[in-house]
N, C-alpha and C. Protein backbone atom coordinates (compact mmCIF):
# COMPACT_ATOMS: atom_id res chain seq x y z
N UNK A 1 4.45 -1.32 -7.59
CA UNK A 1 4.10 -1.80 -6.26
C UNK A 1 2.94 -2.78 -6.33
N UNK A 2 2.00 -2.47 -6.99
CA UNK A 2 0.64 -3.76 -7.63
C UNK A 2 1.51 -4.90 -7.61
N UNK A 3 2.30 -4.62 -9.01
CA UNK A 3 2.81 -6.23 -9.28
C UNK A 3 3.18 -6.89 -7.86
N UNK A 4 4.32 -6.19 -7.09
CA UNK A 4 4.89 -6.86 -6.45
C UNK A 4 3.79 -7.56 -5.13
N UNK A 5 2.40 -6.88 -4.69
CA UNK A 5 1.75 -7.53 -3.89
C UNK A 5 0.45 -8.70 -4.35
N UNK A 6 0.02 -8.07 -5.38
CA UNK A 6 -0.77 -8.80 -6.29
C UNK A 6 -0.23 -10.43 -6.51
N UNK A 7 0.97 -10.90 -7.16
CA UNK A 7 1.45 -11.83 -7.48
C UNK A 7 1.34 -12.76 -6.34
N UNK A 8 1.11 -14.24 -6.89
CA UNK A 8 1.06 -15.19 -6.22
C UNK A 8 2.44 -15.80 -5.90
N UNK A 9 2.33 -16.19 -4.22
CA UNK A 9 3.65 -16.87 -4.22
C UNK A 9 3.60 -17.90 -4.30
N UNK A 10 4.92 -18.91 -4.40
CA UNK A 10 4.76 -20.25 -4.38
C UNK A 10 3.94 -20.93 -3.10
N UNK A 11 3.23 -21.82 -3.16
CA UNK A 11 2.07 -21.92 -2.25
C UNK A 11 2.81 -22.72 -0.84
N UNK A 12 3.94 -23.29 -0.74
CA UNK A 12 4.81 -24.11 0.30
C UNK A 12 5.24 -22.72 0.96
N UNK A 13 5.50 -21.37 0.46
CA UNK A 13 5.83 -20.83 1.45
C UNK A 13 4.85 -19.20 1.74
N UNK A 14 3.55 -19.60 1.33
CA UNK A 14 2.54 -18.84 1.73
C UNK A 14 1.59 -19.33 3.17
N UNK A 15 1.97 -18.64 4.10
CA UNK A 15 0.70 -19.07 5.42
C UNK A 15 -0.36 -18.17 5.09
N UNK A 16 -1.52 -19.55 5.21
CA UNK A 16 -2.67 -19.27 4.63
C UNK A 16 -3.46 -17.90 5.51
N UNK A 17 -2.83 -17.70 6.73
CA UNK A 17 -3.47 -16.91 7.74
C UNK A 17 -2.93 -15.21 7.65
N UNK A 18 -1.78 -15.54 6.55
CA UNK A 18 -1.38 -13.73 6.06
C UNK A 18 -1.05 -13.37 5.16
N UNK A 19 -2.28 -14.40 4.47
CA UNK A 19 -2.48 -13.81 2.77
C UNK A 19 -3.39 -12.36 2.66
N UNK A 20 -3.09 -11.74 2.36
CA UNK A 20 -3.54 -10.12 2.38
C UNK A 20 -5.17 -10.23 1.59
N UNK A 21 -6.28 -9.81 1.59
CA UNK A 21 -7.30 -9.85 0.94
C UNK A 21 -7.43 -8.62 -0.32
N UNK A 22 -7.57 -9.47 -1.47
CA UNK A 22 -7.77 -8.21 -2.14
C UNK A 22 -8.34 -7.08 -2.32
N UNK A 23 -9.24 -7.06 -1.65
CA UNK A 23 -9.48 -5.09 -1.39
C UNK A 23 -8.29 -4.62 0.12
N UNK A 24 -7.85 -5.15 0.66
CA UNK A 24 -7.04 -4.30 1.58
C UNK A 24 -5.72 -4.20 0.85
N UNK A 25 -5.52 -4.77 -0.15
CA UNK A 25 -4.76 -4.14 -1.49
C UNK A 25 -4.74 -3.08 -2.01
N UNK A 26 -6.22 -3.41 -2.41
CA UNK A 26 -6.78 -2.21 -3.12
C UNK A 26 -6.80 -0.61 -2.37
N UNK A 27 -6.97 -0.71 -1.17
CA UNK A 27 -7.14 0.48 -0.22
C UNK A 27 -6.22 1.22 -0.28
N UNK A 28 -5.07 0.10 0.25
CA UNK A 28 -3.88 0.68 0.53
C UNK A 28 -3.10 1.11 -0.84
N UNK A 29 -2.90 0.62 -1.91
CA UNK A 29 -2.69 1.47 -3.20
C UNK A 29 -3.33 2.56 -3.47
N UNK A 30 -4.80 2.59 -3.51
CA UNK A 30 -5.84 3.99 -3.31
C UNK A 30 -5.13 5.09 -2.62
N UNK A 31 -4.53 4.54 -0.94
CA UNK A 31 -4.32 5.41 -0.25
C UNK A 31 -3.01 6.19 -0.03
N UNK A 32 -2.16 5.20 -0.71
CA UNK A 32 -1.03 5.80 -1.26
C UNK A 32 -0.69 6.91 -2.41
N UNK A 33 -1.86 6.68 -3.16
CA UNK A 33 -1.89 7.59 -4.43
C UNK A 33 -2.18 8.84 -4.03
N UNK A 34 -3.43 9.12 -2.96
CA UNK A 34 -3.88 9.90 -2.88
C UNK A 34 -2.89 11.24 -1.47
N UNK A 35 -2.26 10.54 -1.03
CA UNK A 35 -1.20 10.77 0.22
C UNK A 35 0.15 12.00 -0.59
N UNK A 36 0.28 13.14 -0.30
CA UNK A 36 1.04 13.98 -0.58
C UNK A 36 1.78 14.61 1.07
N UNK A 37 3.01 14.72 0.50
CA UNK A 37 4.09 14.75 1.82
C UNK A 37 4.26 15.86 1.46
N UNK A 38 4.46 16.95 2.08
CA UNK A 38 4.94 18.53 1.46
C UNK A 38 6.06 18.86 2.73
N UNK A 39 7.38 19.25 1.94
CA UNK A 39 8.66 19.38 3.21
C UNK A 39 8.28 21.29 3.06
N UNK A 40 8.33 21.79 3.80
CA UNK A 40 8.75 22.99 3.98
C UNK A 40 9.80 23.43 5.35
N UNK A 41 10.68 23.89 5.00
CA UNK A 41 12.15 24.15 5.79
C UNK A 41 12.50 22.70 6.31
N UNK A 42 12.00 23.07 7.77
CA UNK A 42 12.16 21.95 8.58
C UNK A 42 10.96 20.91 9.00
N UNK A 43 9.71 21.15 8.44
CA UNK A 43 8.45 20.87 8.64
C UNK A 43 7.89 19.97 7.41
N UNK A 44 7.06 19.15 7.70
CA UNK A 44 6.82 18.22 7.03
C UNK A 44 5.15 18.31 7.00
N UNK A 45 4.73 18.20 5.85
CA UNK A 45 3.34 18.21 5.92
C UNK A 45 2.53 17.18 5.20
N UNK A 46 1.40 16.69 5.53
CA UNK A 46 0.64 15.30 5.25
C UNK A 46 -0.57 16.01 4.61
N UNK A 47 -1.00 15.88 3.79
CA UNK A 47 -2.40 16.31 2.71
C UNK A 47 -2.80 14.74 1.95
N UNK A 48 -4.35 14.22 2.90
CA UNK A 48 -4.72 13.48 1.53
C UNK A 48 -5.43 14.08 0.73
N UNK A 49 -5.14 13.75 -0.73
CA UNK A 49 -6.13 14.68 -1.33
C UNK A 49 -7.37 13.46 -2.17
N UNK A 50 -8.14 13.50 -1.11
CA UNK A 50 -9.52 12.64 -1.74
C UNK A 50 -10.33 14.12 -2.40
């Protein structure tokens, strides 16, 4: 998932106004790692574990 947001695109079809900043990259990979989904029966449960 890095690679695929990290990488530069060709610059003709990048608008300069929603190029992502690299720490809100960074966050959101952080915050994905740390994000655990737990199914029990029918119930779904959210745990970050910082």
């Amino acid at each position: 998932m890095q690679k695929m947001y990290s990488k530069t695109s060709r610059s003709e079809h990048v608008n300069k106004n929603m190029t992502p900043k690299e720490e809100t990259i960074r966050f959101l990979l952080d915050y994905s790692k740390a994000l655990s989904v737990i199914d029990y029966n029918k119930l779904k449960f959210e745990a970050l574990l910082n």
